[in-house]
Each structure stands twice: as structure tokens, then as C-alpha cells.
Protein backbone atom coordinates (compact mmCIF):
# COMPACT_ATOMS: atom_id res chain seq x y z
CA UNK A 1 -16.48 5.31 -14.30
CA UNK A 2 -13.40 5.03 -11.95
CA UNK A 3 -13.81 2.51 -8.65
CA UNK A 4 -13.36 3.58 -5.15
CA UNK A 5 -9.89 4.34 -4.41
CA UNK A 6 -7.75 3.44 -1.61
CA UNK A 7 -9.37 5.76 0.00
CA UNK A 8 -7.30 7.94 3.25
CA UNK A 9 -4.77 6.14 3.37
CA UNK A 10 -6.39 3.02 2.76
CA UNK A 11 -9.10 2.62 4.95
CA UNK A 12 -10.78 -0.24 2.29
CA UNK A 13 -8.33 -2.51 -0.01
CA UNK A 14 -9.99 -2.09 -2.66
CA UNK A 15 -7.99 -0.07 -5.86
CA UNK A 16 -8.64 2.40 -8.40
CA UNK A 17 -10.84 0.29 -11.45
CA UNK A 18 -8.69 -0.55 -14.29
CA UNK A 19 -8.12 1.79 -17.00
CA UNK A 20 -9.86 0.28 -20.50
CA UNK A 21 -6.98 -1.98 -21.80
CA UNK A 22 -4.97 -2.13 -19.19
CA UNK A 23 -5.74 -5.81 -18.48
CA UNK A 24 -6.18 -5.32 -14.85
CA UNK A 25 -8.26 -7.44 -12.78
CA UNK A 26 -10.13 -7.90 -9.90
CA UNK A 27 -9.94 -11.48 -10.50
CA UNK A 28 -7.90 -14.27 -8.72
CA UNK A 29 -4.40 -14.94 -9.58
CA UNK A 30 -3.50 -18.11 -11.89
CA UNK A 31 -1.38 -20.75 -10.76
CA UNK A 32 0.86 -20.30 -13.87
CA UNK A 33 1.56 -17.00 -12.75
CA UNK A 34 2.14 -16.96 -8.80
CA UNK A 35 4.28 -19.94 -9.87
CA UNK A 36 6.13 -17.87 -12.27
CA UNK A 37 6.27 -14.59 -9.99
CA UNK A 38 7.30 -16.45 -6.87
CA UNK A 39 10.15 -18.23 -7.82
CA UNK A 40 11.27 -15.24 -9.00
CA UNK A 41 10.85 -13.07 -5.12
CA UNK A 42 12.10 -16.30 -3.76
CA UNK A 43 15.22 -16.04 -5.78
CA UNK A 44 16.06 -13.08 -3.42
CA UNK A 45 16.12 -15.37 -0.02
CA UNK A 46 17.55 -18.18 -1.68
CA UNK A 47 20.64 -16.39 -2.66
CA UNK A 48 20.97 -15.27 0.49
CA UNK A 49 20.06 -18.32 2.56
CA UNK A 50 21.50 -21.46 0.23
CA UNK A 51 25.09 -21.03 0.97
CA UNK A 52 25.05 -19.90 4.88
CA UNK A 53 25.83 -23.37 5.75
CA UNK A 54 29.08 -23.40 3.79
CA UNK A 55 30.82 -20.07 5.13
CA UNK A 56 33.04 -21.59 7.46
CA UNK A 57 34.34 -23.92 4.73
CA UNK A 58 34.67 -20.55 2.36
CA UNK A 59 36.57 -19.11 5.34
CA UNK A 60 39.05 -22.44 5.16
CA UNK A 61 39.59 -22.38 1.21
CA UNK A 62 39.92 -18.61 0.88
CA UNK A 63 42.26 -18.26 3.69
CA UNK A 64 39.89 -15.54 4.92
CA UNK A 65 38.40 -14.68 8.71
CA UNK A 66 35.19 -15.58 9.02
CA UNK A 67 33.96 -11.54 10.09
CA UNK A 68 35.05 -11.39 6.63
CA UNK A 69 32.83 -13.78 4.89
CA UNK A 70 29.90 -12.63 6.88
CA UNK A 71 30.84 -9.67 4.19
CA UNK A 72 29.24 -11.76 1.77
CA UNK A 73 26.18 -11.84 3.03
CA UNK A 74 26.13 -8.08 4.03
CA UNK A 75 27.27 -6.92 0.63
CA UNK A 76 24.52 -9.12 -1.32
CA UNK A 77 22.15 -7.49 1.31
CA UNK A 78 23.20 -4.05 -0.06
CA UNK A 79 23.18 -5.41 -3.68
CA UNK A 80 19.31 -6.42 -3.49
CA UNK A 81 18.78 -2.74 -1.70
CA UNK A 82 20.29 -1.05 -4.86
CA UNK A 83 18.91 -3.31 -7.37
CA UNK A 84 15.66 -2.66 -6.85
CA UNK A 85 16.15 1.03 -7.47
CA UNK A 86 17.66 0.68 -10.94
CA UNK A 87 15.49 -2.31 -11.37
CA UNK A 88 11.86 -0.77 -10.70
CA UNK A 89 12.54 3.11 -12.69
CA UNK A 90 13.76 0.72 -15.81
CA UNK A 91 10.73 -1.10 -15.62
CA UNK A 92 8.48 1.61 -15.52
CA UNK A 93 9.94 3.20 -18.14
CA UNK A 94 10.97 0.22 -21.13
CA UNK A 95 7.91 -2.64 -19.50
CA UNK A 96 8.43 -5.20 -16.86
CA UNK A 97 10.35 -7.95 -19.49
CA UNK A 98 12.88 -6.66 -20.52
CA UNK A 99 14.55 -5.47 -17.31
CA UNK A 100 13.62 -8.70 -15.66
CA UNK A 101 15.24 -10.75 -18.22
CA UNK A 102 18.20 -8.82 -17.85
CA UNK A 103 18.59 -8.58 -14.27
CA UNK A 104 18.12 -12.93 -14.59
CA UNK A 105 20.82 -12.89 -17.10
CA UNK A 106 23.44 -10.34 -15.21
CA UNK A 107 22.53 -12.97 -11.88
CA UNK A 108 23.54 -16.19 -13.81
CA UNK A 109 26.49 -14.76 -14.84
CA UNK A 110 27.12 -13.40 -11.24
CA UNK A 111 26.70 -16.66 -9.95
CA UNK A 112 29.01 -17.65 -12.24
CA UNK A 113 31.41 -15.91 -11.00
CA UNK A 114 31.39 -16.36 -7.49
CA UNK A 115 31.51 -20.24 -8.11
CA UNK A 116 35.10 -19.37 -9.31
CA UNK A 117 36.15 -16.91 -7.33
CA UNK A 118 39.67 -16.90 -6.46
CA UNK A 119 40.12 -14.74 -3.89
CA UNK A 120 37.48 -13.71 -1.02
CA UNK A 121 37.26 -9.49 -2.77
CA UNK A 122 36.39 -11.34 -5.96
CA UNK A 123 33.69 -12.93 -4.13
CA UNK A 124 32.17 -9.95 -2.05
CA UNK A 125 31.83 -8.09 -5.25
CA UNK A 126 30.10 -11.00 -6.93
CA UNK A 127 27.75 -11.66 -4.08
CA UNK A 128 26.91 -7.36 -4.55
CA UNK A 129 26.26 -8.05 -8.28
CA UNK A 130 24.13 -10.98 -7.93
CA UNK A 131 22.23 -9.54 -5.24
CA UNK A 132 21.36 -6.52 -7.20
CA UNK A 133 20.79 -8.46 -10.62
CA UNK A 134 18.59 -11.08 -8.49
CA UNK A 135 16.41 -7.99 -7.04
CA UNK A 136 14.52 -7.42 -10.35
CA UNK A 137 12.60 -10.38 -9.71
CA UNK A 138 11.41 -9.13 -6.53
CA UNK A 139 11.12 -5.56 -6.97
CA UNK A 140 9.37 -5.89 -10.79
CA UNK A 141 7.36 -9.01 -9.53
CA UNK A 142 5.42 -6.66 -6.84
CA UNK A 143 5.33 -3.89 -9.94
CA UNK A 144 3.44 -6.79 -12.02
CA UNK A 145 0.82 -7.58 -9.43
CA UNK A 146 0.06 -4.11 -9.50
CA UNK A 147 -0.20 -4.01 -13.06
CA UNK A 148 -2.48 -7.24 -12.92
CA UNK A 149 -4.88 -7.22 -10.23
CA UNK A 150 -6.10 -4.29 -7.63
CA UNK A 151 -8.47 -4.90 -4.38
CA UNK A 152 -8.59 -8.52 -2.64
CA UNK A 153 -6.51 -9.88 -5.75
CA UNK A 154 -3.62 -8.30 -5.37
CA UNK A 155 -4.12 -9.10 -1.22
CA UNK A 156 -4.60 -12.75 -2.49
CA UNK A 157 -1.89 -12.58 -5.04
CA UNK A 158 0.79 -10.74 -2.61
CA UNK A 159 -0.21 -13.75 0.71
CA UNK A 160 0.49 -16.59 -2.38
CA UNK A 161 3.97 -15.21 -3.33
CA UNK A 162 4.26 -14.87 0.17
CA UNK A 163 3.68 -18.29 1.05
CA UNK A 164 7.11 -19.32 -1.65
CA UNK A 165 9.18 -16.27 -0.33
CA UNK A 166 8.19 -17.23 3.64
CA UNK A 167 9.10 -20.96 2.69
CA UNK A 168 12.35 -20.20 0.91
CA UNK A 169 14.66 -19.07 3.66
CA UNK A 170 13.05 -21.74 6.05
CA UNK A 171 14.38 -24.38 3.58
CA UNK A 172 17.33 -22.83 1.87
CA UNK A 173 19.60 -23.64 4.58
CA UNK A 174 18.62 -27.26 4.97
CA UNK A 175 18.98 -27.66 1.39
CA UNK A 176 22.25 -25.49 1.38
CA UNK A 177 23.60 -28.54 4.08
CA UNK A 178 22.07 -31.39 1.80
CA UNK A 179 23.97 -29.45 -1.25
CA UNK A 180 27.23 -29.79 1.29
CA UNK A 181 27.38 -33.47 1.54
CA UNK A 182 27.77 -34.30 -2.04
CA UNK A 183 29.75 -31.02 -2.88
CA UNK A 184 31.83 -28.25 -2.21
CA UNK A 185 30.44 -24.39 -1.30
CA UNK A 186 31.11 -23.63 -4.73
CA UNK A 187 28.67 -25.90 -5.72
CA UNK A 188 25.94 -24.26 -3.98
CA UNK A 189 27.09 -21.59 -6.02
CA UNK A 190 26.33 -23.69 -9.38
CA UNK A 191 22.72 -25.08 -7.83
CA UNK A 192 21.84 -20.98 -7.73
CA UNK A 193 23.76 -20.53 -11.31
CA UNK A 194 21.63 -23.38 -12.63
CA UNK A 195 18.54 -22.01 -10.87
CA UNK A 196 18.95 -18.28 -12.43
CA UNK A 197 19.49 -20.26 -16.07
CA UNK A 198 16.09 -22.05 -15.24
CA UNK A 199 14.52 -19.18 -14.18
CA UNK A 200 15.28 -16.84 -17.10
CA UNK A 201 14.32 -19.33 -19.95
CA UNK A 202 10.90 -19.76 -17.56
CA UNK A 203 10.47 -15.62 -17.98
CA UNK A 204 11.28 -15.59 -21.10
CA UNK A 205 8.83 -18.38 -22.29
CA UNK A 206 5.87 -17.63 -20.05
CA UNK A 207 5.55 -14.29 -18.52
CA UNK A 208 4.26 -11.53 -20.97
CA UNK A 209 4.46 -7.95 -21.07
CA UNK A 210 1.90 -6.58 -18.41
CA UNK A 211 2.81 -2.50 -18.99
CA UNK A 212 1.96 -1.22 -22.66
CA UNK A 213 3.99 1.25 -23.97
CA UNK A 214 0.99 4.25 -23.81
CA UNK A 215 1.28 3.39 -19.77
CA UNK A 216 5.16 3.64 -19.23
CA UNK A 217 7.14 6.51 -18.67
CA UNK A 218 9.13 8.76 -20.68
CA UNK A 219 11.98 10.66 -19.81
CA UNK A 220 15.56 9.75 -18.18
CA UNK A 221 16.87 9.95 -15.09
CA UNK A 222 15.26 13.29 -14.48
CA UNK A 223 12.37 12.33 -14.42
CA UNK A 224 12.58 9.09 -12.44
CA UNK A 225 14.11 10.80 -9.88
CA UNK A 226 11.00 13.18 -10.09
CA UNK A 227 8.60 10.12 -10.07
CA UNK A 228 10.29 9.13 -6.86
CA UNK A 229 10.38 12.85 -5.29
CA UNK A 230 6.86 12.44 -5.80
CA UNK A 231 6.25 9.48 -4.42
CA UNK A 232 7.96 10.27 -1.05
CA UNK A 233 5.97 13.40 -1.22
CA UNK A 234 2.57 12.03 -0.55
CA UNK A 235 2.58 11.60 2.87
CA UNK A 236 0.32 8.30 2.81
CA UNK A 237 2.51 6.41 0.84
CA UNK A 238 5.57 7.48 2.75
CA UNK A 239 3.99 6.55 6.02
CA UNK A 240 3.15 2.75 4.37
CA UNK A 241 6.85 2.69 3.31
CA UNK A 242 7.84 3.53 6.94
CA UNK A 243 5.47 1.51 8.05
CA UNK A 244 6.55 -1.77 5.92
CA UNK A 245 10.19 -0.65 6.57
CA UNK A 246 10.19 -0.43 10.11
CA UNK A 247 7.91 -4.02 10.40
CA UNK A 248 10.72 -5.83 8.09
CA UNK A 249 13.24 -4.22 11.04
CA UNK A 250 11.55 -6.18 13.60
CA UNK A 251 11.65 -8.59 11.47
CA UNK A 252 15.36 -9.03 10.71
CA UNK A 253 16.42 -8.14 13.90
CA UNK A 254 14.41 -11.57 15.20
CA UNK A 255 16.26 -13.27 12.72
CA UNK A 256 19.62 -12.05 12.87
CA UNK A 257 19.86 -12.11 16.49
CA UNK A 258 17.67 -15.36 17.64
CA UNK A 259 20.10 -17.58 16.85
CA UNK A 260 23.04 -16.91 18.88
CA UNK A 261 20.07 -15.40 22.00
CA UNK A 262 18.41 -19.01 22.03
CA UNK A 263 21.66 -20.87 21.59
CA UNK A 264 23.70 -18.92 23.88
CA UNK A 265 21.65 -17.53 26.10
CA UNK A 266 18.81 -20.12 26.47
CA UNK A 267 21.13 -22.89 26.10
CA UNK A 268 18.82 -24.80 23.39
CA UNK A 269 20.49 -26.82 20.68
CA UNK A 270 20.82 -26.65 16.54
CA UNK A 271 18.05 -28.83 16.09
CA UNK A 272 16.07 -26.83 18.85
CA UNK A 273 16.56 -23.54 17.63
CA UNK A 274 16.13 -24.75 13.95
CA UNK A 275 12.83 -26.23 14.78
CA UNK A 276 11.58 -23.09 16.79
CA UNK A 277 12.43 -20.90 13.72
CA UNK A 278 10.41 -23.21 11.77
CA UNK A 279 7.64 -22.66 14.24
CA UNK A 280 7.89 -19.05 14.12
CA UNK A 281 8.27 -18.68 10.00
CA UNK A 282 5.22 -21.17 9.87
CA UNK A 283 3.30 -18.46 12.03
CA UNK A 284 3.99 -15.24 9.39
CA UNK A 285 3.42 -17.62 6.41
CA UNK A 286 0.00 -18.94 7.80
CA UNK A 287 -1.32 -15.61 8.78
CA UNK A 288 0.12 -14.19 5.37
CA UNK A 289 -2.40 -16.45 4.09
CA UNK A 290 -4.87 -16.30 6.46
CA UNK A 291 -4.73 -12.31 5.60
CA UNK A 292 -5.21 -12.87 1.73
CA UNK A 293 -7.55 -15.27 1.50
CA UNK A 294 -10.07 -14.56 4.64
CA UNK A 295 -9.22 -11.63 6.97
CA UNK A 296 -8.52 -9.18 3.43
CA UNK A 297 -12.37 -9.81 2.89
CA UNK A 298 -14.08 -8.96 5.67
CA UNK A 299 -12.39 -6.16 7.22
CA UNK A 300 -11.34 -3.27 6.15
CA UNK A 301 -7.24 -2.95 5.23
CA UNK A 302 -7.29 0.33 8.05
CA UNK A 303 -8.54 -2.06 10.51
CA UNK A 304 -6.20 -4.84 9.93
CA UNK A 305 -3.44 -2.92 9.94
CA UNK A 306 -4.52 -1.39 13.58
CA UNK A 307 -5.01 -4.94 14.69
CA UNK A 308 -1.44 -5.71 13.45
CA UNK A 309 0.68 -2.89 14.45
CA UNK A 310 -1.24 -3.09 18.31
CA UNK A 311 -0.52 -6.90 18.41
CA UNK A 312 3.40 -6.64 17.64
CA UNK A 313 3.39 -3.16 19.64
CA UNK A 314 2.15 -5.88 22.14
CA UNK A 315 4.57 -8.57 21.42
CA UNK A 316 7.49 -6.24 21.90
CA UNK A 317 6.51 -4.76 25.13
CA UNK A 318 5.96 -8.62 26.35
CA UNK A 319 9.29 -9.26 25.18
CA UNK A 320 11.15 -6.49 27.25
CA UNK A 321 9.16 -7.42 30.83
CA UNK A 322 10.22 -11.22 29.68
CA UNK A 323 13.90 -10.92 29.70
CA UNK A 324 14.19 -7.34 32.02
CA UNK A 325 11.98 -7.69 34.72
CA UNK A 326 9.98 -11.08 34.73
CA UNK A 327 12.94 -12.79 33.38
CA UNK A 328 10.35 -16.41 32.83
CA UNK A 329 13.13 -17.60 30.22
CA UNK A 330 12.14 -19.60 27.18
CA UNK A 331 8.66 -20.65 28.00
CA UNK A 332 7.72 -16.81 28.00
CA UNK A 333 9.94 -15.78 25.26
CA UNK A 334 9.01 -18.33 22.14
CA UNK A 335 5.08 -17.76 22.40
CA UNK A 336 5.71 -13.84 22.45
CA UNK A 337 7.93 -14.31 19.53
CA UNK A 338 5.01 -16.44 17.62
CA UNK A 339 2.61 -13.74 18.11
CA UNK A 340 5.21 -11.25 16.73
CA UNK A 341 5.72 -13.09 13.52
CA UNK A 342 2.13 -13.73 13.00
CA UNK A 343 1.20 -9.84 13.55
CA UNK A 344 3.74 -9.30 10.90
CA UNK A 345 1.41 -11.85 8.34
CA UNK A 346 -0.68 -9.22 8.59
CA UNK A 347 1.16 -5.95 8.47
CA UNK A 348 3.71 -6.55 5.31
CA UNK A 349 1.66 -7.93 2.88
CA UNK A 350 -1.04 -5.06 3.71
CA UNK A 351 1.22 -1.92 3.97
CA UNK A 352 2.44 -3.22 0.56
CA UNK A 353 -0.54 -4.05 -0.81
CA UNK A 354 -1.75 -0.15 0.20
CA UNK A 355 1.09 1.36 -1.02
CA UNK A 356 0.93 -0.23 -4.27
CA UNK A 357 -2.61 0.87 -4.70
CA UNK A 358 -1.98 4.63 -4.05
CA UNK A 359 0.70 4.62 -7.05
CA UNK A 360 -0.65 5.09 -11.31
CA UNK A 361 0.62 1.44 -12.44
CA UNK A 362 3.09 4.09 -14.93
CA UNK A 363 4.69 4.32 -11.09
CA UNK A 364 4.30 1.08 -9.41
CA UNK A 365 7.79 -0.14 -10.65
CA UNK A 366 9.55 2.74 -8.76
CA UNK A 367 6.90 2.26 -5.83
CA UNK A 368 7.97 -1.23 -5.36
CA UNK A 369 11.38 0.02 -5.39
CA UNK A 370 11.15 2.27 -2.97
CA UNK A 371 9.00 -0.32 -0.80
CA UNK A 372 11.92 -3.01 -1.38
CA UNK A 373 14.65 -0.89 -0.59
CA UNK A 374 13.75 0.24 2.65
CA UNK A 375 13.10 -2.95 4.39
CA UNK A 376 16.35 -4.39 2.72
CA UNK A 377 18.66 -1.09 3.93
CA UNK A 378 16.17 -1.26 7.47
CA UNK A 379 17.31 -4.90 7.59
CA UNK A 380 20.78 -4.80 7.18
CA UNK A 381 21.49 -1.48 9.55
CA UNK A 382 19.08 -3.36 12.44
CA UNK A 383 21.14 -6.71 12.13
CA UNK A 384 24.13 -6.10 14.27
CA UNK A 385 22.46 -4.25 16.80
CA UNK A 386 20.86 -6.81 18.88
CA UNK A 387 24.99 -7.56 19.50
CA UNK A 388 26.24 -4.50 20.63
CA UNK A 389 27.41 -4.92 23.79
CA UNK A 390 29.26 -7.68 22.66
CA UNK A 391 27.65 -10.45 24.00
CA UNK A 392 24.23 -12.43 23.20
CA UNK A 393 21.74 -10.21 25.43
CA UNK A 394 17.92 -10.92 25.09
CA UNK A 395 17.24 -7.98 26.39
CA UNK A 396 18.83 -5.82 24.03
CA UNK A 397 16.83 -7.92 21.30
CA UNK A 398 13.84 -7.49 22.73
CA UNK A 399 14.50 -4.00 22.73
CA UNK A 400 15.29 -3.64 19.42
CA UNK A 401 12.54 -5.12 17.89
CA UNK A 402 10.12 -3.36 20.08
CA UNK A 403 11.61 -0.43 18.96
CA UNK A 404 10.53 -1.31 15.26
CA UNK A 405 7.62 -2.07 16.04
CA UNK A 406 6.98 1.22 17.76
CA UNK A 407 8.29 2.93 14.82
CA UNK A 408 6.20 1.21 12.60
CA UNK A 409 3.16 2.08 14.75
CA UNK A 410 3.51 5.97 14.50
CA UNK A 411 4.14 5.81 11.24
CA UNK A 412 1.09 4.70 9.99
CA UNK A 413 -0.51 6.64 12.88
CA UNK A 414 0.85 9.86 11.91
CA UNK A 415 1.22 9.63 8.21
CA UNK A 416 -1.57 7.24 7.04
CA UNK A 417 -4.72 9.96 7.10
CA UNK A 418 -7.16 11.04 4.74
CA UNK A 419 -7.26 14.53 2.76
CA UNK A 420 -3.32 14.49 1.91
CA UNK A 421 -2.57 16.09 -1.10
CA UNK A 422 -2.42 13.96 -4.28
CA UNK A 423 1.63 14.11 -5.22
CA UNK A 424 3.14 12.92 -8.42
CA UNK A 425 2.22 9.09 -9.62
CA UNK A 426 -0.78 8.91 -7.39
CA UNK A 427 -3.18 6.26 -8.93
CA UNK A 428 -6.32 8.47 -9.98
């Protein structure tokens, strides 16, 4: 007899009961496996983040100007975005192994690649390949937890892989420096190259098949591109993709503009500024976990997700009367930015978590696609906007990311409600 569902639009986190077989569980996550899954979603922010301390010196060698290189990074962005939507239909469709092991493969290679790049084109196009081949990780690793576990689990599971991701970019670029010292950028290129050969002979040896065959989905791409028609179709999951979309904007536009804001504007130093973004990643990690492990069971996911959204609609209209009107510089700005990072703890591991649930597990691979490429596109589009005007402005960030969050607000508000129709993939 089937379990409550998620319910309109998720008003409890608990999932649809396993199907006989299906070797679902309500159960906790092993070690083996969050170890397993999140190097592999950390893979994503440690391609990006590892070799950011080196561009300058890929700038020098490659006879390039530096708005170029940032290319790199923009391209891999775009990479990660389309990988996960060839990446999560194959995996629905032929199991979760055997695109992963691919996509780890095609990344090694990649990497390969841009450590001998010749010429900075040769690069760009590397860093778009092994961006995309590097998003199979992250997009099928989400698809396995919904294969796996359903209810506080997957909340528990999704706030542990969480904890690696959140840590990864925090510590990327400090190793990325340490990687500096002793080598050239192109070695940072061969610790990720050496990293995506670990990483695929780890796959390959310890994570098994979680989708069998009578659950995966026939058909080409007709009928992925109907899965995903589908999907976009029921208005609940749309409105947690929105949702999770426009939160990851707020998100990215914190991080791509706080650095040169605090620097430039606030005057603070590297070592300032680096330890304030500590301070602030430490906040969405912690209440990540916090969110999995306590908050997940006691209130509803509807509920959290109100508190969440309110608290960085909050944040964001704190922000603007900081820097417009009250202008109390950096003693009012840093604890409004804390409290947005930790409200988004608890809204991007829920809308995920929500989404995932509303999906057949025959779906969740182009569900997590969907979820993944969103925030990625969201994140890319939203990072040069906070320097428009040509200078650093706090204002204009503040702006921007209370514009996410407002976005992210109505979209849960006006799409997350019960009695939608049940569209194509919906978990039964």
C-alpha cells in the first residue's frame, strides 16, 4: 500500500513508499556512499574553483587578456549547465553507471587536455568539455539519492553531500594557491586529471547500479524530450525548479560580486574578505545540516521553506536600506549577508529534495537535470550584473540578490499548491 506522497506541493517531506524491489529506503545514508556520491558533486566546484588562483599566470603564458581567461570559467559554467541535460535523460534511460562512468572518463581526458593546451581557444573548449563531462556526477548523484532513499533520508542524505559540495569551493582556492607554489597552472590542471582518474576507478569499484532495467525508460530522444515537457508541465515541480533556480541566483550573485564590493568598496583586505567568505559558506553549510538532520524532522518541508524564503526575502530588503539609505557600511552589511546564506541552508537542499520527490525514480535523472541546469544557467546570467555600471556598487548587489530572492518567493507562492494536475513522470 503506497505511503503518503509529497503531498500539494510538498507540504510534508515525506515520499511516495518504495515500489517492491526497488531498493529504496527510508533509512539513513552509509558513509561508503555519501563518501562516494560527494566527491563526485564536489567534482563540479572543484573544477571550477582549483585553478582561479592561477588565471593571471594563464593570462602571462598564453599571451591572452585576462577578460579572456575569465572565458574559462564562464564556458565550464555553461559546460556543467549542458551536461547535466545529456547526463540525467541517459541515465534514466541505460541506469545511473554507465553514464557516470563515462562522463568521469570524457572529464579525465578533458583535463587532459587543458593541461596541454597550446593556445587559450584550445583551452576554453576544454574547460566546456570538462565541465559538461564533470556534471554527471552531480546531476546523476541527486538522480541516485532519489533512487535510494525518500522522506528525511534523502533530506539527510542531500545536507551530507552538501556539507563536501559547501566545503569544496571554500577550500579549492586555497589549495589551488598551495598547488601554485610547487607548480605551474597546468599543474592544477593534472591534480584535477589525477582526481577524475581516482574518481572513476572509485565508481567503478564501489557504486552499483541503483535503477533496474524494468524502472528505466525506453524510447529516444522523443521521448526524453516528452519526459521533460512533462515535467515542466506540473506546475509544482516547475515552481520548486524556479524556486531552487532563483535561490542559487542570490546565491551566485553574493559570490561573484562580494569580492571586488568588500575589497573595493569596503576597503577590507585578501585575508579579510577570504575569511568573511569563510564565515558566510560556514553559515549555508551548518544550516544545510542543521536542516537534514534536525529542522527536516520536526517541521513540515512547506513550513521550512516559508521560514526560508521570508528570512532571505528579509535579508535582501536589509541589504538595500544598508547600502541606499542607512548606508551603516560593513558592520551592517556582513551579518545581513550571514543570515542570507544561512536561509539558503534551508531553501536548496529542500526545494530539491521536493522536487525530487514529485518525479517516478524512471524520471528523477531528467528531474535532476532540469533542477541542475537552472541554477547553473541562473548563475552564470546573474554574475556580471552586480557590475553593470561599471564600477563595484553595493547597492546594485544588494539589489540583485534581493531580486532573487523575491523571485524565488513567488515562485513557490504561486506555483507550489495543492490539487495541480498530475503531468508526465509524477511519482505515484
Amino acid at each position: 500500500m503506497p505511503g503518503p506522497t509529497a503531498g500539494p506541493a510538498g507540504e510534508t517531506s515525506t515520499a511516495p513508499a518504495p515500489a517492491a524491489g526497488s531498493g529504496r529506503t527510508g533509512a539513513a545514508p552509509g558513509r561508503s556512499t555519501v563518501a562516494v556520491l560527494g566527491g563526485l558533486v564536489a567534482l563540479g566546484p572543484l573544477t571550477t574553483d582549483l585553478y582561479l588562483p592561477g588565471l593571471p599566470a594563464i593570462a602571462d603564458d598564453l599571451a591572452a587578456e585576462p577578460a579572456a581567461v575569465q572565458l574559462t570559467l564562464t564556458f565550464s559554467m555553461f559546460g556543467v549547465a549542458a551536461g547535466q541535460l545529456i547526463f540525467g535523460p541517459l541515465s534514466d534511460r541505460f541506469g545511473r553507471r554507465p553514464p557516470l562512468l563515462v562522463g568521469l572518463v570524457v572529464y579525465t581526458l578533458a583535463s587532459v587536455l587543458c593541461v596541454l593546451a597550446p593556445t587559450l581557444p584550445v583551452l576554453i573548449a576544454a574547460r566546456f568539455v570538462q565541465g559538461a563531462a564533470g556534471a554527471a556526477g552531480l546531476v546523476i548523484g541527486r538522480a541516485v539519492a532519489r533512487d535510494r532513499f525518500e522522506g528525511v533520508a534523502m533530506l539527510r542524505f542531500l545536507a551530507s553531500i552538501s556539507l563536501i559540495s559547501g566545503l569544496a569551493p571554500i577550500l579549492a582556492p586555497i589549495v589551488g594557491a598551495q598547488l601554485l607554489r610547487v607548480t605551474s597552472w597546468r599543474g592544477t590542471f593534472g591534480a584535477l586529471t589525477a582526481l577524475g582518474l581516482l574518481l572513476t576507478l572509485v565508481a567503478f569499484a564501489a557504486l552499483r547500479e541503483t535503477l533496474p532495467p524494468t524502472a528505466r525508460h525506453g524510447g529516444g530522444l522523443v521521448a526524453t524530450l516528452r519526459t521533460m515537457n512533462g515535467l515542466l508541465r506540473d506546475l509544482p515541480f516547475l515552481g520548486l525548479v524556479l524556486t531552487s533556480t532563483f535561490a542559487f541566483g542570490a546565491l551566485f550573485g553574493y559570490i561573484s560580486g562580494s569580492s571586488v564590493v568588500l575589497q573595493h568598496v569596503y576597503h577590507v583586505s585578501p585575508q579579510t574578505y577570504s575569511l568573511l567568505f569563510g564565515l558566510n559558506s560556514l553559515a549555508i553549510v551548518g544550516v544545510t545540516q542543521l536542516n537534514g538532520r534536525v529542522l527536516a524532522r520536526r517541521f513540515t518541508a512547506r513550513a521550512l521553506m516559508l521560514a526560508g524564503l521570508g528570512t532571505a526575502v528579509a535579508a535582501g530588503v536589509a541589504l538595500v536600506l544598508l547600502t541606499a539609505v542607512w548606508d551603516l557600511g560593513l558592520a551592517g552589511v556582513c551579518p545581513a549577508l550571514f543570515v542570507l546564506m544561512g536561509s539558503l541552508g534551508v531553501i536548496l537542499p529542500n526545494s530539491a529534495a521536493q522536487a525530487l520527490s514529485l518525479v517516478a525514480p524512471r524520471s528523477a535523472g531528467s528531474a535532476s537535470a532540469l533542477i541542475g541546469t537552472g541554477t547553473f544557467l541562473c548563475g552564470a546570467l546573474v554574475a556580471p550584473l552586480s557590475s553593470l555600471g561599471g564600477s563595484p556598487s553595493a547597492v546594485l548587489l544588494a539589489v540583485v540578490v534581493l531580486a532573487c530572492a523575491v523571485l524565488s518567493a513567488v515562485s513557490y507562492l504561486a506555483l507550489c499548491r495543492p490539487a495541480r494536475p498530475v503531468a508526465v513522470g509524477r511519482a505515484a
